[in-house]
Protein backbone atom coordinates (compact mmCIF):
# COMPACT_ATOMS: atom_id res chain seq x y z
CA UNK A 1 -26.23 -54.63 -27.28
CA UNK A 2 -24.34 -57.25 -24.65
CA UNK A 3 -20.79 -55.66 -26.17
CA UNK A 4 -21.63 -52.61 -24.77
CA UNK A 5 -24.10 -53.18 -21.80
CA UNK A 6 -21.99 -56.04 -20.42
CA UNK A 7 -18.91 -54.70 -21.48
CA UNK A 8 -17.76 -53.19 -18.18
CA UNK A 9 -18.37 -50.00 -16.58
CA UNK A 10 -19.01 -48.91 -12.48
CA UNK A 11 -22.62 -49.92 -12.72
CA UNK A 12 -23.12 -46.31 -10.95
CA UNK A 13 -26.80 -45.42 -11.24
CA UNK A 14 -28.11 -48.70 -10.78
CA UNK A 15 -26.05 -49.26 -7.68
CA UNK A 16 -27.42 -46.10 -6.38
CA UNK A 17 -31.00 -47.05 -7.24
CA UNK A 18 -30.63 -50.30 -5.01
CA UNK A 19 -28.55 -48.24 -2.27
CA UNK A 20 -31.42 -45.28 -2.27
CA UNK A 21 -34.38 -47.79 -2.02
CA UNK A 22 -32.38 -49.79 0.68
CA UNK A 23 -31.86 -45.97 2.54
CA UNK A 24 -35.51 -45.66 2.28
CA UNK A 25 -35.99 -49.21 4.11
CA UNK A 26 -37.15 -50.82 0.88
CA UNK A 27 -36.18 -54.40 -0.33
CA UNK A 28 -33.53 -54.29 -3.01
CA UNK A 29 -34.88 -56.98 -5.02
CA UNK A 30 -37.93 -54.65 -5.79
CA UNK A 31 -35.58 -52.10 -7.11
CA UNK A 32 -33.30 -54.46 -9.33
CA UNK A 33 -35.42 -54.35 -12.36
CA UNK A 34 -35.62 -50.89 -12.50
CA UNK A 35 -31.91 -50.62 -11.79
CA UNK A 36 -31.61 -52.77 -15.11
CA UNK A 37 -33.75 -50.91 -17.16
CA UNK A 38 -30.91 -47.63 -15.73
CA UNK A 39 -28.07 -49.14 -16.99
CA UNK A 40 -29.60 -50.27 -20.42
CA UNK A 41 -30.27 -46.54 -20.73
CA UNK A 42 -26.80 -45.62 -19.59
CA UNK A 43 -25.30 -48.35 -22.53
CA UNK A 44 -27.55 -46.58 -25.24
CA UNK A 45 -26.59 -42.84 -24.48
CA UNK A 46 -22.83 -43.95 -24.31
CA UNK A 47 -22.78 -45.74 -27.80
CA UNK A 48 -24.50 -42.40 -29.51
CA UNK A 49 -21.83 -40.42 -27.49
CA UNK A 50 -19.18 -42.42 -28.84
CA UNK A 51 -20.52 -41.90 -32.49
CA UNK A 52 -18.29 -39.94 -35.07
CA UNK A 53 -21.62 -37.34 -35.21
CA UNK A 54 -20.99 -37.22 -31.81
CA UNK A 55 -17.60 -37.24 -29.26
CA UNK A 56 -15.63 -39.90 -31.75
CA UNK A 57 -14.53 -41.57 -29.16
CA UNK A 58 -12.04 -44.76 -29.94
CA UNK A 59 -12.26 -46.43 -26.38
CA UNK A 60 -15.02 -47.44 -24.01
CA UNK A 61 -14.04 -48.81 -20.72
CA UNK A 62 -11.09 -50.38 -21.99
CA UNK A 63 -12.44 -51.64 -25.20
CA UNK A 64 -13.02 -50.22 -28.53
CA UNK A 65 -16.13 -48.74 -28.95
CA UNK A 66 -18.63 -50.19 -30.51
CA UNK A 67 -18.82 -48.41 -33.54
CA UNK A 68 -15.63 -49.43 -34.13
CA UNK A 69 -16.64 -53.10 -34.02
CA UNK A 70 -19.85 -53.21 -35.50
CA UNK A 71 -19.75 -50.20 -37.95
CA UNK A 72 -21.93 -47.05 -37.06
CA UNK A 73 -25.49 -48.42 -38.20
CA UNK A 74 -25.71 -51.71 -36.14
CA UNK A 75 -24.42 -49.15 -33.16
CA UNK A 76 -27.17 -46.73 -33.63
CA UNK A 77 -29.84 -49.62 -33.89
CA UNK A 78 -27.89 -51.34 -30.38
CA UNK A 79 -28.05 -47.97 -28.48
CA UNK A 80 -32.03 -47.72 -29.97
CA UNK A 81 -32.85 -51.22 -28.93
CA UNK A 82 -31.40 -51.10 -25.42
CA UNK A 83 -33.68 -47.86 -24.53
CA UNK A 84 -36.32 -49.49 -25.77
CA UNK A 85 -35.98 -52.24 -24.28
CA UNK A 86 -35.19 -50.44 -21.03
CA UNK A 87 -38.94 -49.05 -22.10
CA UNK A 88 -40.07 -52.63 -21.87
CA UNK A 89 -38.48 -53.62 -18.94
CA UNK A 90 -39.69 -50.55 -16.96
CA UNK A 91 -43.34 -50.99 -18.04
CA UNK A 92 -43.17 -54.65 -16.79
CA UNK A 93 -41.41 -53.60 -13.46
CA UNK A 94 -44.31 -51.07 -12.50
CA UNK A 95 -46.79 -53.27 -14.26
CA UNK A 96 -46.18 -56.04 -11.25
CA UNK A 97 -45.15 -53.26 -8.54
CA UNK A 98 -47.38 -54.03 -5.34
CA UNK A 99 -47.21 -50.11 -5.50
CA UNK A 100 -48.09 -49.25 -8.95
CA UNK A 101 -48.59 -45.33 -8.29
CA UNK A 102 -45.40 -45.11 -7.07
CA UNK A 103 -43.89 -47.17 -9.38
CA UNK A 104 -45.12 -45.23 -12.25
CA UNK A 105 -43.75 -42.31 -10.98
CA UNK A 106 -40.33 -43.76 -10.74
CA UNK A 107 -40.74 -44.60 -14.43
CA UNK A 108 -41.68 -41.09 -15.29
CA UNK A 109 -38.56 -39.22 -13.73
CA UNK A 110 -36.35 -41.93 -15.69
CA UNK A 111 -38.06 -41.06 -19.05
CA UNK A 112 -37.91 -37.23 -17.83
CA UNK A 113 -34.37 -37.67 -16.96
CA UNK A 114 -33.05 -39.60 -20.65
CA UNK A 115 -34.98 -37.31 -22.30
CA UNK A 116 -34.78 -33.64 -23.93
CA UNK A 117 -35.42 -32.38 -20.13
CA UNK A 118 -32.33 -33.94 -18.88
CA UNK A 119 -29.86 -36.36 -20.45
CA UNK A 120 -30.49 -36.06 -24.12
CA UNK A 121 -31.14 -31.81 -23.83
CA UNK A 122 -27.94 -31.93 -21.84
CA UNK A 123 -26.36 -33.65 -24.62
CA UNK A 124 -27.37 -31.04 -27.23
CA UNK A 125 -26.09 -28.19 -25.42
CA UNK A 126 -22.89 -29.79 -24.70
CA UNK A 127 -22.37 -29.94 -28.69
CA UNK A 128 -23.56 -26.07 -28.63
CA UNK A 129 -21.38 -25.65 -26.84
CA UNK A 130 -18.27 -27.07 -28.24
CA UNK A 131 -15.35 -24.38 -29.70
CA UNK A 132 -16.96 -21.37 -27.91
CA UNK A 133 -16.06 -20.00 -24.53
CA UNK A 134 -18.22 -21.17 -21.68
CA UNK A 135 -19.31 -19.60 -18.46
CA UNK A 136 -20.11 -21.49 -15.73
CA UNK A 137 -23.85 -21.01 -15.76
CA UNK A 138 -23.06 -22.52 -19.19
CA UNK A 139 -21.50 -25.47 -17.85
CA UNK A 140 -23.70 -26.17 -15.36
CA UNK A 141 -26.35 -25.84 -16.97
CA UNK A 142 -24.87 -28.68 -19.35
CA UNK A 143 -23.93 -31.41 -16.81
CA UNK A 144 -26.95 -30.83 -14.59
CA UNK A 145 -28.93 -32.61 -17.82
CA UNK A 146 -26.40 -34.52 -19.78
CA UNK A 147 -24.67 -36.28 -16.71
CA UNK A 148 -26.45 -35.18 -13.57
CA UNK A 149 -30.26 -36.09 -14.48
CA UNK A 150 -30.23 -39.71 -14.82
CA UNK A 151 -28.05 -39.90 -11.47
CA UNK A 152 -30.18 -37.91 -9.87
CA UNK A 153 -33.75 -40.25 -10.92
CA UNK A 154 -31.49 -42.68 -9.96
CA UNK A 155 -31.59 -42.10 -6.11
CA UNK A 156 -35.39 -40.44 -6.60
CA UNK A 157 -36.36 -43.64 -8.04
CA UNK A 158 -34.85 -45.69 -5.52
CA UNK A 159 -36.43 -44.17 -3.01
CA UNK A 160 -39.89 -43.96 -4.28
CA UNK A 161 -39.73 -47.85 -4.86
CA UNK A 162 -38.82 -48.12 -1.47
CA UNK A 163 -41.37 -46.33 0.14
CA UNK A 164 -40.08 -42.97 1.32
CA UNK A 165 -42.38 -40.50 2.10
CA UNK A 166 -41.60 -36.72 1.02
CA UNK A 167 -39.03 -35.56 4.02
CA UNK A 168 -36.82 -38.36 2.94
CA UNK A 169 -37.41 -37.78 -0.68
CA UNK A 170 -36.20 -34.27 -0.27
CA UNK A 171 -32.72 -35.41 1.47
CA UNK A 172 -32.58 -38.26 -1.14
CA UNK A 173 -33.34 -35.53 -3.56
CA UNK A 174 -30.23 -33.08 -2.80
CA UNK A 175 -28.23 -35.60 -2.24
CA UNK A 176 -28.74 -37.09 -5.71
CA UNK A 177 -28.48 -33.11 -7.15
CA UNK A 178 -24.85 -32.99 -5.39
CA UNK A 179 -23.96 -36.08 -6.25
CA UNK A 180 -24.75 -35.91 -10.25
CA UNK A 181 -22.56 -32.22 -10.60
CA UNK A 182 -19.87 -33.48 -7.82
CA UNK A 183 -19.65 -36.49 -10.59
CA UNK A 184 -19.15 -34.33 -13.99
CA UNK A 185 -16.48 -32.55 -11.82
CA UNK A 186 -14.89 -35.74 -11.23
CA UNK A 187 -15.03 -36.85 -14.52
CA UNK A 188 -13.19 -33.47 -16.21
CA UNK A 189 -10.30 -33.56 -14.07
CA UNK A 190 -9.88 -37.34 -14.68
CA UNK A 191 -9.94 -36.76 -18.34
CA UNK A 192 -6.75 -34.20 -17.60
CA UNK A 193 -4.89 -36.18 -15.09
CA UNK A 194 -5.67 -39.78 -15.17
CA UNK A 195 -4.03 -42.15 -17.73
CA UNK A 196 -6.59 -44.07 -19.95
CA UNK A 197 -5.48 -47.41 -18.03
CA UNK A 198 -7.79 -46.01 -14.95
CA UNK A 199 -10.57 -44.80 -17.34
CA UNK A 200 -10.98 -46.61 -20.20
CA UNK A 201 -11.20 -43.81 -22.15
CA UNK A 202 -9.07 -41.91 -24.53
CA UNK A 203 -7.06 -39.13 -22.38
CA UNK A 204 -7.28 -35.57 -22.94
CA UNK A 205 -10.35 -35.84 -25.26
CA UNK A 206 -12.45 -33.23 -23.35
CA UNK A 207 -9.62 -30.57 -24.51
CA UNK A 208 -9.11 -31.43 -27.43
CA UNK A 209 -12.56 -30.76 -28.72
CA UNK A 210 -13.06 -27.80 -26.83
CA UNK A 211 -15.59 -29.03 -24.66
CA UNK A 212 -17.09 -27.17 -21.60
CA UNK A 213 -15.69 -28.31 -18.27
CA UNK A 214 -15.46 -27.47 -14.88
CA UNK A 215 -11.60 -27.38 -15.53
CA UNK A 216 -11.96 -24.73 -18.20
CA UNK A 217 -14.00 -22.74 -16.35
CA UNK A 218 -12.66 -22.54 -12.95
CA UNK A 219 -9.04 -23.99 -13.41
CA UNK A 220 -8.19 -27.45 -11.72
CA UNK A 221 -8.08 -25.91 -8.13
CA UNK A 222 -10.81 -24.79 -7.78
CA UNK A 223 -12.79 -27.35 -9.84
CA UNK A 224 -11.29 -29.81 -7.29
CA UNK A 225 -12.74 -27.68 -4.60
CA UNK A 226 -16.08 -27.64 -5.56
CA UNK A 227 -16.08 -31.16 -6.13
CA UNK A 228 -14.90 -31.47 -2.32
CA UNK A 229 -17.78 -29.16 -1.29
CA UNK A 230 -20.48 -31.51 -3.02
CA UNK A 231 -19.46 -33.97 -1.50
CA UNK A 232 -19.81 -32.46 1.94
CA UNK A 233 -23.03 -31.01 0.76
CA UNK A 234 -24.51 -34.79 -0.19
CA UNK A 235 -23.18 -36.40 2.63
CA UNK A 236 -25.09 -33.51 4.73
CA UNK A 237 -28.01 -33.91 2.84
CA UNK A 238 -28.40 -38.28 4.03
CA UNK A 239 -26.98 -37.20 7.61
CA UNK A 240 -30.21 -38.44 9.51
CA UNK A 241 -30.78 -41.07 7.60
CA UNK A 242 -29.66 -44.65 9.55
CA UNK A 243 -26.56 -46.99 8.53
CA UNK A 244 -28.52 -48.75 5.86
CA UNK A 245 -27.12 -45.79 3.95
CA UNK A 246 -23.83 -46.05 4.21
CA UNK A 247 -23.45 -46.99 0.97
CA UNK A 248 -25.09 -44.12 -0.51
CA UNK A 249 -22.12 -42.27 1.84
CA UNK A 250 -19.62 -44.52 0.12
CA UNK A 251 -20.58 -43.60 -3.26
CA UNK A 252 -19.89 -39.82 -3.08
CA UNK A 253 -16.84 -40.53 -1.22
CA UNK A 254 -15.85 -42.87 -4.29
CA UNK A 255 -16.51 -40.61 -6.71
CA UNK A 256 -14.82 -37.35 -5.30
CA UNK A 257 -12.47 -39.16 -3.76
CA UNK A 258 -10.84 -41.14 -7.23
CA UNK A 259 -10.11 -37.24 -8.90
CA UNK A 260 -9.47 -35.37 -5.64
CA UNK A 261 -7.84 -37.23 -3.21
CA UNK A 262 -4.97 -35.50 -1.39
């Protein structure tokens, strides 16, 4: 469980948590536990992923993966224990909240998000989806669940535990939808062009097993394109919001930014 949790990695959705609740004029330390419980969850779907049954994947932000250390069945049981114990940790976070309605909330759209209505559904078509040829309904469709749910209850959670009321959540909201798709974008063309020294994965792996990109679908171009336009499309979303979130405008320059930069 620490191999893979503490193991390295952008710490992306619980940053976002902390910079969404901060947006919202929240106090961070409020949103920290929750952010925890996020990147437990993140740490369980990524050892499954890795899984023979799964993507096979040999390297993990620089490191082997940790089937390849520990053998596949202490893997599965580490990736089950850390979303439970994400479970745990989220119960005791809105157990305390000094807004437990709110709280609980948040803790719903993170168990919608990992489950078969986001993450884990997104997961299952991706595999459908493998060897055949893919529209881009198809692929959206995919990395709206598998990669773009959990970001997006990241920022929704963040800014329910820090208070904002429904206008905000909206913005927050779209922002978060951008952000998540402008992110899978990122990720395919990185998996074509960037060397597995900046990723920490295994290059070229996406077409290899025939999987169902943006690239595929729309040719690098133009997949770099519509990352651009997310991007634009988030930052509009937070435009009214005050400098405490920058750093939500930081992120989804980051992100587009690392795969598309001129």
């Amino acid at each position: 469980m620490r191999y893979s949790l503490l193991g390295g990695g952008k710490r992306l959705r619980p940053i976002l948590l902390l910079a969404a609740c901060d947006a919202a004029g929240g106090a961070a330390e409020r949103a920290l536990p929750y952010g925890c419980a996020l990147e437990m969850i993140h740490a369980y779907s990524l050892i499954h992923d890795d899984l023979p049954a799964m993507d096979d994947d040999p390297l993990r932000h620089g490191q082997p993966t940790n089937h390849l250390v520990f053998g596949e069945g202490l893997a599965i049981l580490a990736g089950d224990a850390l979303l439970s114990e994400a479970s745990r940790v989220l119960a005791a976070s809105a157990e305390r909240d000094a807004q437990p309605r709110r709280a609980l909330r948040a803790v719903r759209e993170i168990a919608e998000a990992a489950g078969a209505r986001g993450m884990v559904g997104g997961q299952a078509a991706d595999i459908a989806a493998e060897g055949r040829a893919a529209d881009l309904a198809t692929v959206e469709f995919i990395h709206v669940r598998k990669t773009g749910a959990l970001i997006l209850a990241a920022v929704r959670a963040g800014g329910l535990i820090g208070g904002a009321r429904e206008p905000a959540l909206k913005r927050l909201t779209r922002y978060g939808e951008c952000l998540g798709l402008a992110f899978q974008i990122a990720d395919d063309i990185l998996d074509i062009e960037a060397p597995s020294s900046l990723t920490g994965k295994a290059a070229g792996r996406d077409d290899a097993r025939h999987k169902a990109t943006f690239p595929a679908v729309l040719g690098l171009p133009a997949a770099k394109q519509r990352a651009r336009q997310l991007r634009e499309q988030a930052l509009a979303a937070i435009a009214r919001f005050d400098a405490r979130a920058e750093p939500l405008r930081g992120i989804v320059g980051f992100v587009v930014d690392r795969a598309c930069a001129p």
